[in-house]
C-alpha atoms as a PDB file:
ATOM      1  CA  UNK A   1      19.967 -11.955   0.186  1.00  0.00           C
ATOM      2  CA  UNK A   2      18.379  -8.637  -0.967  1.00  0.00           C
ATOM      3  CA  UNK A   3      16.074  -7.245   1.748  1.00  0.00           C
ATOM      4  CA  UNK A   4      13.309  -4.851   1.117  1.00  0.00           C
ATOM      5  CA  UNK A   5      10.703  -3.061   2.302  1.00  0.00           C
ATOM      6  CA  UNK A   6       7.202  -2.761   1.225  1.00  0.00           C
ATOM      7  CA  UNK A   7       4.581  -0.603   2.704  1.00  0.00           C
ATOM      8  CA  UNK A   8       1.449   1.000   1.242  1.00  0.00           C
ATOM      9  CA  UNK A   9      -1.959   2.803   2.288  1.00  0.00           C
ATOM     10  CA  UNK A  10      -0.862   4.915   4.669  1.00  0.00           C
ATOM     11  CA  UNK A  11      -4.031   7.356   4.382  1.00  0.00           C
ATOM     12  CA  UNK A  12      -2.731  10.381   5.673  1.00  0.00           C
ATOM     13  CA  UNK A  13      -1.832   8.813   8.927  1.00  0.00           C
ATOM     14  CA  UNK A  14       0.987  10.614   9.243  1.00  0.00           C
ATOM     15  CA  UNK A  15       2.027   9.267  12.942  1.00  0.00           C
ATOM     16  CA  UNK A  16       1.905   5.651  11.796  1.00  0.00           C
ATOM     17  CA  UNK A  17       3.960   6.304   9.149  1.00  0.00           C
ATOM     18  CA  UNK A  18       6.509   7.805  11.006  1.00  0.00           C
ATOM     19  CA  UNK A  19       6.175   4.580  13.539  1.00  0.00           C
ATOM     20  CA  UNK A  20       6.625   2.289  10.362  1.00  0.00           C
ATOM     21  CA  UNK A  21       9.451   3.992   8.992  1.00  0.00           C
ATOM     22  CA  UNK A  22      11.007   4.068  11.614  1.00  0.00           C
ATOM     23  CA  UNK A  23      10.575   0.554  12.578  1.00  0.00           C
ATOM     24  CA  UNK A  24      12.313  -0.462   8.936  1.00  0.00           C
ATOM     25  CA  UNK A  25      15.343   1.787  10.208  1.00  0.00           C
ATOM     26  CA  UNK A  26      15.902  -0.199  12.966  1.00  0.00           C
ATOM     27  CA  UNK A  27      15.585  -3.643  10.980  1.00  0.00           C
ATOM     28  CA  UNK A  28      18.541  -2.487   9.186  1.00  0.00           C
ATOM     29  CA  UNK A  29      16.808  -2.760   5.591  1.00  0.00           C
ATOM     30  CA  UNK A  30      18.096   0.145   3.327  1.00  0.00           C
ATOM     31  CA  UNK A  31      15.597  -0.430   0.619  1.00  0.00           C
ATOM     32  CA  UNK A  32      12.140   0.233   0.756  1.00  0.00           C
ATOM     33  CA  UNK A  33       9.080   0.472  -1.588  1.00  0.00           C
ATOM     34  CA  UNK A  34       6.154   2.403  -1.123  1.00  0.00           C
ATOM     35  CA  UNK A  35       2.755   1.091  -3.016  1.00  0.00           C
ATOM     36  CA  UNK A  36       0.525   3.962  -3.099  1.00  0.00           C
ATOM     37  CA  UNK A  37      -2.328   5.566  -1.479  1.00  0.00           C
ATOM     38  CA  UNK A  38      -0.712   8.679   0.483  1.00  0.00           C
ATOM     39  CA  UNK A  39      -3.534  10.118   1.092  1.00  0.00           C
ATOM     40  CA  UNK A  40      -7.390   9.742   1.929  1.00  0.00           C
ATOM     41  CA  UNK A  41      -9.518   8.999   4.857  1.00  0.00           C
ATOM     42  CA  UNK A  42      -6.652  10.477   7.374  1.00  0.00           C
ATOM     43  CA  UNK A  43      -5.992  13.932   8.311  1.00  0.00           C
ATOM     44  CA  UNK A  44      -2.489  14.779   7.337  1.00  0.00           C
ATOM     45  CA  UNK A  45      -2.234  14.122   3.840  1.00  0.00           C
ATOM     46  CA  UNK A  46       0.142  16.774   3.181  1.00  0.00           C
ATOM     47  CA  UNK A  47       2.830  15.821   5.794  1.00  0.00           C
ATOM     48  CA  UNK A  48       2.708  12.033   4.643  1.00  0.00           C
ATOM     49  CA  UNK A  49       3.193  13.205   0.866  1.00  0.00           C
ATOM     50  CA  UNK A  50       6.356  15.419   2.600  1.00  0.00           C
ATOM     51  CA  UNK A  51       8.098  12.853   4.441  1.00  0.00           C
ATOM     52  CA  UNK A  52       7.331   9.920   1.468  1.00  0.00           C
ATOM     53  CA  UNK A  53       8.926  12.745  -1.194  1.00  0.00           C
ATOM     54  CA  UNK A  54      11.509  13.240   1.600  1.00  0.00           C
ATOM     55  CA  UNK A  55      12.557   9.506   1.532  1.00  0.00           C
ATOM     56  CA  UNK A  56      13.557   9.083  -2.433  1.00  0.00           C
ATOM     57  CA  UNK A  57      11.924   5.822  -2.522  1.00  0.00           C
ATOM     58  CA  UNK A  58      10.179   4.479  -5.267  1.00  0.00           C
ATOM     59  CA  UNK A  59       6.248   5.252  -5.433  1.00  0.00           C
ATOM     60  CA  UNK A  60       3.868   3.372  -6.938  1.00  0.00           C
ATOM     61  CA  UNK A  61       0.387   5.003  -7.312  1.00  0.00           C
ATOM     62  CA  UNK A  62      -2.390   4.011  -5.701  1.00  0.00           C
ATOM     63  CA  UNK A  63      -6.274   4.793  -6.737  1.00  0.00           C
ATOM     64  CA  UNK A  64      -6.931   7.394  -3.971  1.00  0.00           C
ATOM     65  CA  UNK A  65      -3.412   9.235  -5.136  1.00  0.00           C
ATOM     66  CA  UNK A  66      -4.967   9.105  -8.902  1.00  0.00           C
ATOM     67  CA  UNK A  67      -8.141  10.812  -7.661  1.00  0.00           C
ATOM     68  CA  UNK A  68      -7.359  13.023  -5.501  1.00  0.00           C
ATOM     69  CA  UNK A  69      -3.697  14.190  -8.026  1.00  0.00           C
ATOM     70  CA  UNK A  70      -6.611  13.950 -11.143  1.00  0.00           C
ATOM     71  CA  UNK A  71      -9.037  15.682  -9.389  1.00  0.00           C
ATOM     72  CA  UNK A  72     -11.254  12.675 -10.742  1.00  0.00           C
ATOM     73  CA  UNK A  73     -14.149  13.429  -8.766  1.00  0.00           C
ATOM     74  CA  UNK A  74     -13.826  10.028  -6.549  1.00  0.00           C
ATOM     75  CA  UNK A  75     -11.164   7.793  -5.606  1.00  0.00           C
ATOM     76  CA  UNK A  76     -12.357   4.625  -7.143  1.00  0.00           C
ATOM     77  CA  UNK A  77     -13.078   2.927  -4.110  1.00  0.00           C
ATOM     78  CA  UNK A  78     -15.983   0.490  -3.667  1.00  0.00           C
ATOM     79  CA  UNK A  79     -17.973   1.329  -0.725  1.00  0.00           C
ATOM     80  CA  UNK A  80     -20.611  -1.601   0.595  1.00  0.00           C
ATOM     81  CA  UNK A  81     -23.010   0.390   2.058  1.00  0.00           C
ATOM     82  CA  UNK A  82     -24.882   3.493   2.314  1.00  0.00           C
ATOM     83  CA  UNK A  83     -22.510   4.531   5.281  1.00  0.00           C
ATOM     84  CA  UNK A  84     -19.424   4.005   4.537  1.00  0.00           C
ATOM     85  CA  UNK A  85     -20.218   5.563   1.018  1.00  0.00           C
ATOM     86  CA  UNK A  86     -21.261   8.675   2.838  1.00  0.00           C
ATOM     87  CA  UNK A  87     -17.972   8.410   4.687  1.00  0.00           C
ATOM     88  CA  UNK A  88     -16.283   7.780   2.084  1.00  0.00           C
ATOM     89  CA  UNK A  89     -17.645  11.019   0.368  1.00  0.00           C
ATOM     90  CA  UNK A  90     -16.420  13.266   3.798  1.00  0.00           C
ATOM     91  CA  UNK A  91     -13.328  11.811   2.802  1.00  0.00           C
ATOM     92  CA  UNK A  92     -12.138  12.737  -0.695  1.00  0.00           C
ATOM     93  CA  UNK A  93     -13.788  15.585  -0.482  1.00  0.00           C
ATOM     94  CA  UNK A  94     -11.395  16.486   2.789  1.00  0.00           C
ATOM     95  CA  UNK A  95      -8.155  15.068   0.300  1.00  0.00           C
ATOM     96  CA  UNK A  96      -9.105  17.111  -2.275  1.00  0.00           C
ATOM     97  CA  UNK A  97      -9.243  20.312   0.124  1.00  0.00           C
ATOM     98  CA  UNK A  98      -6.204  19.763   1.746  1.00  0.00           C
ATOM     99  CA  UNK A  99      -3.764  18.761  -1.116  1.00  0.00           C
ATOM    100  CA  UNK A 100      -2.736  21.729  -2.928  1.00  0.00           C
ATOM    101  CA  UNK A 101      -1.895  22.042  -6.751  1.00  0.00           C
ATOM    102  CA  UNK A 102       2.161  21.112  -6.646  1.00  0.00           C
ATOM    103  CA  UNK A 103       1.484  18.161  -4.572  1.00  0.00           C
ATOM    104  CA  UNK A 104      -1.686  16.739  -6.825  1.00  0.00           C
ATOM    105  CA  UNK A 105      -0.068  16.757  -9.605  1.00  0.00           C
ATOM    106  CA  UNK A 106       3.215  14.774  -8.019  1.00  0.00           C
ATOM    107  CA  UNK A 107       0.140  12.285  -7.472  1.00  0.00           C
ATOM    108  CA  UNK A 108      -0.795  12.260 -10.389  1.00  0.00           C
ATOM    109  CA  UNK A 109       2.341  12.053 -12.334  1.00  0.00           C
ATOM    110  CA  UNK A 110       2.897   8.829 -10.035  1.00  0.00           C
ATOM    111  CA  UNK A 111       4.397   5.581 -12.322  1.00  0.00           C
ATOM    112  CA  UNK A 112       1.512   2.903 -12.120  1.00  0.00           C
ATOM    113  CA  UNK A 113       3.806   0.207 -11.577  1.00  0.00           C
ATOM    114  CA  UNK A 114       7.642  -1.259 -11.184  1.00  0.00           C
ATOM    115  CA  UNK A 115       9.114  -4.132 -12.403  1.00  0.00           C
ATOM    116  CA  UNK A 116      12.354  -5.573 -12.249  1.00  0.00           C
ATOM    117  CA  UNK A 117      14.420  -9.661 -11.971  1.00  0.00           C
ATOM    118  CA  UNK A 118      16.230 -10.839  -9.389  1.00  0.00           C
ATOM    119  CA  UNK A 119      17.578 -14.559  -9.444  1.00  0.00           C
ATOM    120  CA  UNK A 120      15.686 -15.404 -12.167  1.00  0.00           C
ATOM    121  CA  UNK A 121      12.353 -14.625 -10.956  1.00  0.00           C
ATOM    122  CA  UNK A 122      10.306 -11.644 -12.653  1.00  0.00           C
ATOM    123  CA  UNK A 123       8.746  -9.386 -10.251  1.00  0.00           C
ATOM    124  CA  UNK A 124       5.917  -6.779 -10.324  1.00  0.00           C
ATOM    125  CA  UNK A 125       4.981  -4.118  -7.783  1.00  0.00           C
ATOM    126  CA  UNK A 126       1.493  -2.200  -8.244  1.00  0.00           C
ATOM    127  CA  UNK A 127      -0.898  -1.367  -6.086  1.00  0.00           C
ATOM    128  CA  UNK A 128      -4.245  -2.466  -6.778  1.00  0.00           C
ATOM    129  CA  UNK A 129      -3.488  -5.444  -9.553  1.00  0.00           C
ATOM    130  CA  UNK A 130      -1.467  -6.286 -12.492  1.00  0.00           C
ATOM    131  CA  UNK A 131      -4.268  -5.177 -14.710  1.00  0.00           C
ATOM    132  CA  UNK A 132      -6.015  -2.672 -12.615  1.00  0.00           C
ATOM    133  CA  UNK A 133      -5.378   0.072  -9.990  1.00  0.00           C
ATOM    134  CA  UNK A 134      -8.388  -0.283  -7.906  1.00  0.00           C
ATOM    135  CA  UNK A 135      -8.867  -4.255  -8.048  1.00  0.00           C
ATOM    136  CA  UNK A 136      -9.012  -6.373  -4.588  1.00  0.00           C
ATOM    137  CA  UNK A 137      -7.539  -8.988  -4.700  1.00  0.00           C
ATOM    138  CA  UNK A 138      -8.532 -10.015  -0.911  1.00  0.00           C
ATOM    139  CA  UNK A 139      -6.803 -12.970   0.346  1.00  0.00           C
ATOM    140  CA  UNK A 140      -9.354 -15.559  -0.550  1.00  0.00           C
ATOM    141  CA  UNK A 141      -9.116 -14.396  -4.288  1.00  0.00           C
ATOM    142  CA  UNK A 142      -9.038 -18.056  -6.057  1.00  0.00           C
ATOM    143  CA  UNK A 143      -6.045 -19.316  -6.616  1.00  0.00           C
ATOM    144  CA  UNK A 144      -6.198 -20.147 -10.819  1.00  0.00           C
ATOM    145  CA  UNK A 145      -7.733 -16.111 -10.832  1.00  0.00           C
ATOM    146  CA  UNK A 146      -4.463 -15.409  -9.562  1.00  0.00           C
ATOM    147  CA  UNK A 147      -2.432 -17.326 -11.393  1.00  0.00           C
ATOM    148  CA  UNK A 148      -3.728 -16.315 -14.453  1.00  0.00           C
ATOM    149  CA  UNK A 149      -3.075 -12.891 -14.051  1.00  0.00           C
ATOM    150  CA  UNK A 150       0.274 -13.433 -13.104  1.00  0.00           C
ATOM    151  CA  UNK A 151       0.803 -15.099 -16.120  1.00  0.00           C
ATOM    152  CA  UNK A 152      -0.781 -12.358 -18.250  1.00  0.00           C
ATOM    153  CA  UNK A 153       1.416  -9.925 -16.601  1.00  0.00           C
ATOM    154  CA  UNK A 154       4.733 -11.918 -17.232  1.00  0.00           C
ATOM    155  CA  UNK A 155       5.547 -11.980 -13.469  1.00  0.00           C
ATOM    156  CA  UNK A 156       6.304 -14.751 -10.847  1.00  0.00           C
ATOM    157  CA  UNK A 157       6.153 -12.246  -8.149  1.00  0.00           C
ATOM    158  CA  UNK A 158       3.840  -9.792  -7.408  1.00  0.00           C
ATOM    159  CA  UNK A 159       3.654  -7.204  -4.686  1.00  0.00           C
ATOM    160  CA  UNK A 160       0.554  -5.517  -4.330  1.00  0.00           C
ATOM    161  CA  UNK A 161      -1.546  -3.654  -1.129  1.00  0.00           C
ATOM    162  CA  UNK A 162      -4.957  -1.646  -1.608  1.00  0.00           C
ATOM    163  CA  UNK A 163      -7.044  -4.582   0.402  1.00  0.00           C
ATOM    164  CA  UNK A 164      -5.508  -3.194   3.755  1.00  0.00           C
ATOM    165  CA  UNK A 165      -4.367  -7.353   5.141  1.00  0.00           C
ATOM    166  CA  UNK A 166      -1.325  -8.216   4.458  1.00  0.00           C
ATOM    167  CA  UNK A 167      -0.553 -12.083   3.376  1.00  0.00           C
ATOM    168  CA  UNK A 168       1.556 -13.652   1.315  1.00  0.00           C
ATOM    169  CA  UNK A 169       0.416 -16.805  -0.815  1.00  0.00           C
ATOM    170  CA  UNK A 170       2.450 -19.013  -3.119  1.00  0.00           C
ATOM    171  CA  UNK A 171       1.586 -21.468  -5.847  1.00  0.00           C
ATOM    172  CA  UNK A 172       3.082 -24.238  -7.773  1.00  0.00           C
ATOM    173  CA  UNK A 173       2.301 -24.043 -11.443  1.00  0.00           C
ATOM    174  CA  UNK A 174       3.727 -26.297 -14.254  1.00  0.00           C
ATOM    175  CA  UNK A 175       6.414 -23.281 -14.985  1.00  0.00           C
ATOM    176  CA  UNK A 176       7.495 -22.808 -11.368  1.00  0.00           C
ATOM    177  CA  UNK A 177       6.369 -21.258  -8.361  1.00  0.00           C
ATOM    178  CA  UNK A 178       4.019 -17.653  -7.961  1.00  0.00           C
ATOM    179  CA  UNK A 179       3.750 -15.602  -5.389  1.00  0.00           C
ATOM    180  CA  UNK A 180       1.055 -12.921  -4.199  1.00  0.00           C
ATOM    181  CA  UNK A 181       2.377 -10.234  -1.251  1.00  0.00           C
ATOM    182  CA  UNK A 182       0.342  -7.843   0.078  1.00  0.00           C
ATOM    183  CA  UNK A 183       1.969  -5.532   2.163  1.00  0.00           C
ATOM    184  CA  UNK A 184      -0.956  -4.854   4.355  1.00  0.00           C
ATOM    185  CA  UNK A 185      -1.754  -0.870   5.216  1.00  0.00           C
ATOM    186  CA  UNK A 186       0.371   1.485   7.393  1.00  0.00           C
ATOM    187  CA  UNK A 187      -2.961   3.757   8.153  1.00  0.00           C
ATOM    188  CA  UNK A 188      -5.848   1.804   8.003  1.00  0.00           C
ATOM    189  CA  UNK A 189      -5.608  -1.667   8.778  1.00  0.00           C
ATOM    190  CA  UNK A 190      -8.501  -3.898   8.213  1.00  0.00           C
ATOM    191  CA  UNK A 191      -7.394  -7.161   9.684  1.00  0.00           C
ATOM    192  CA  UNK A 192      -8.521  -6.675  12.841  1.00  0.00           C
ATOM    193  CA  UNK A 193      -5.131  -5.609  14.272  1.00  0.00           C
ATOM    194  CA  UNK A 194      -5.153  -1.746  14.593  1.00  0.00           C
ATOM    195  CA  UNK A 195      -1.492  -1.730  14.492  1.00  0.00           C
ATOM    196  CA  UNK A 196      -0.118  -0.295  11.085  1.00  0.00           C
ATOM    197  CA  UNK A 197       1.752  -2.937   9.072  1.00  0.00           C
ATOM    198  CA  UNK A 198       4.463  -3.488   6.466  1.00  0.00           C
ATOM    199  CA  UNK A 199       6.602  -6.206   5.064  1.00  0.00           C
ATOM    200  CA  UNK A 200       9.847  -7.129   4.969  1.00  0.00           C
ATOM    201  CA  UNK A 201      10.302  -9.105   0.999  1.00  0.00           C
ATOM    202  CA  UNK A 202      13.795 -11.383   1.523  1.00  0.00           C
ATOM    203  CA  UNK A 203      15.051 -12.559  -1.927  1.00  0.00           C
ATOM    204  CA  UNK A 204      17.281 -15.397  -2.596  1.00  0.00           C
ATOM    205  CA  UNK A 205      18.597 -18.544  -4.004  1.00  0.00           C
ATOM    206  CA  UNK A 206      19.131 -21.789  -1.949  1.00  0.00           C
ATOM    207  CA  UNK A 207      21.184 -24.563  -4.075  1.00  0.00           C
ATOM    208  CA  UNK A 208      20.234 -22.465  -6.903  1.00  0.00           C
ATOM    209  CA  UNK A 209      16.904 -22.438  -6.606  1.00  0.00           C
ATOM    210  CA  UNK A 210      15.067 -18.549  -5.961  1.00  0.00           C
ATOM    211  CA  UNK A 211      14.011 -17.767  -2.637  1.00  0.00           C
ATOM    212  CA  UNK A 212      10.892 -15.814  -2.051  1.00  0.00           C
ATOM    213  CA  UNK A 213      10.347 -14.935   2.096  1.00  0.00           C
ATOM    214  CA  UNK A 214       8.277 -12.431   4.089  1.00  0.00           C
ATOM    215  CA  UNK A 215       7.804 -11.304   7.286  1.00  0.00           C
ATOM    216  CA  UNK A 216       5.009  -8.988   8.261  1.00  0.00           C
ATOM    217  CA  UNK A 217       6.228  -6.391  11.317  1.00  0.00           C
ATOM    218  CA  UNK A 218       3.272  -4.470  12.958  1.00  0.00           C
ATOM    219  CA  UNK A 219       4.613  -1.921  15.415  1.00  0.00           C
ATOM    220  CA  UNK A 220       2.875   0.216  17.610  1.00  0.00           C
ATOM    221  CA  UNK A 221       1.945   3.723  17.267  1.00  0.00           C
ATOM    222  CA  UNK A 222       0.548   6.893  18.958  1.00  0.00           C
ATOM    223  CA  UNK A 223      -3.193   6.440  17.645  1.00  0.00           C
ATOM    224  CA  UNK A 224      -4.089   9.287  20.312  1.00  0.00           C
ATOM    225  CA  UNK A 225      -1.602  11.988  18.048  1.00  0.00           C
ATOM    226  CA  UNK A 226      -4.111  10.867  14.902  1.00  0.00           C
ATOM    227  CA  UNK A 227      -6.899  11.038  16.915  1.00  0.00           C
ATOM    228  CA  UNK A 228      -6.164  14.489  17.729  1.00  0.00           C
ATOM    229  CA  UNK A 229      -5.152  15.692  14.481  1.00  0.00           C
ATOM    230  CA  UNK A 230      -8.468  14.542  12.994  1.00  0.00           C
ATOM    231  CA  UNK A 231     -10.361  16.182  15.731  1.00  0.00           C
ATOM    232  CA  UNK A 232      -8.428  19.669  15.231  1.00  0.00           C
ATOM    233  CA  UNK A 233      -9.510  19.038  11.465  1.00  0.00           C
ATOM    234  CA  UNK A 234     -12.687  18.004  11.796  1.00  0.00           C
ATOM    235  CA  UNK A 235     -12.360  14.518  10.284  1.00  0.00           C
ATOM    236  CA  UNK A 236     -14.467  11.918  12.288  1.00  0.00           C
ATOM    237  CA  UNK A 237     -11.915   9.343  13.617  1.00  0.00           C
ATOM    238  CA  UNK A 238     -13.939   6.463  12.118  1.00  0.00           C
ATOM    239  CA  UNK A 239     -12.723   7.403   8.858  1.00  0.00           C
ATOM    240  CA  UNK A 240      -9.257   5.826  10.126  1.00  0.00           C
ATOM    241  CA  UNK A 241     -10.388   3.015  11.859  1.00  0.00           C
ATOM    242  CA  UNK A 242     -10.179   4.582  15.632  1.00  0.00           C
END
């Protein structure tokens, strides 16, 4: 059984970060994946970029690592209202300050995606979707939508975060089964737990037939050291979810 773990949008929250990593320590998993979005919205962008580099694990980029490493401008996001576009605004433009030049262009030279087969089964690891960065696929995404893209991407499994909720959704299709994980967000949650979250991905065969199993951990951090660090920065706490 090959074990791994997948984390993503950690948003400068560098406490959480260290909570999740070391939470995968003590499940024993030696590989991990990270699926993008270092930075943004929290206020130690810098230190989470350090102690990801620091890991050697495989990176995939996310939309807010593009703009910020581009310089774009924006970080592709799609804001709902007036508010949380203004917010959203405070935010980048905080990134973009606090990243220097070494570290945005390590963003930027970020691989968009990683693929790779185990027991047969084709699997994909991006951030936002198999054709697009910044796409949402939110856990009520229909499931033929999904399906088709799979099959345009040549993948029975894909891995994927940028919505902040983690799930994990499988369908049968004529040419076997396909999976959708999202590993959920390590900074910012939006599920209505404020814990940070990753997932373990189990893959197997049983009577030779592939295996596809997750478990979502959420342990608990100190939410009062990234409170503090936002208010020594002057980053309003909402920005994170506190």
């Amino acid at each position: 059984m090959r074990r791994i773990a997948l984390y993503s949008d950690i948003h400068g929250n560098l406490a959480a970060l260290d909570a999740v990593l070391a939470d995968i320590d003590a499940s024993g998993i030696a590989e991990r994946i990270c699926l993008g979005d270092l930075v943004g919205y929290g206020p130690e962008p810098v230190g989470v970029i350090e102690r990801v580099r620091a890991t050697g694990d495989p990176v995939i980029q996310g939309n807010y690592d593009r703009g910020v490493g581009g310089r774009l401008g924006d970080c592709g996001c799609y804001y709902p209202t007036p508010e949380s576009k203004a917010d959203g605004a405070v935010s980048y433009a905080f990134a973009v300050d606090a990243v220097g030049d070494e570290d945005a262009a390590w963003l930027a030279g970020l691989r968009s995606d990683l693929r790779f087969d185990q027991g047969g089964l084709r699997l994909l690891i991006c951030h936002g979707s198999p054709r697009r960065i910044n796409e949402y696929l939110m856990p009520d995404r229909p499931e033929s939508q999904l399906v088709r893209l799979a099959a345009e991407a040549e993948a029975d499994v894909v891995c994927c975060g940028h919505v902040h909720v983690p799930y994990h959704r499988v369908f049968d299709t004529a040419e076997g089964q396909v999976h959708y994980i999202n590993s959920g967000s390590v900074g910012k949650p939006k599920d209505g737990d404020p814990r940070p979250s990753w997932v373990e991905l189990r893959l197997g065969e049983t009577e030779g037939e592939p295996r596809v199993e997750t478990t979502v951990h959420r342990p608990e951090y100190d939410t009062e050291r990234t409170r503090a660090a936002m208010e020594a920065r002057g980053v309003p706490a909402r920005l994170i979810g506190l």
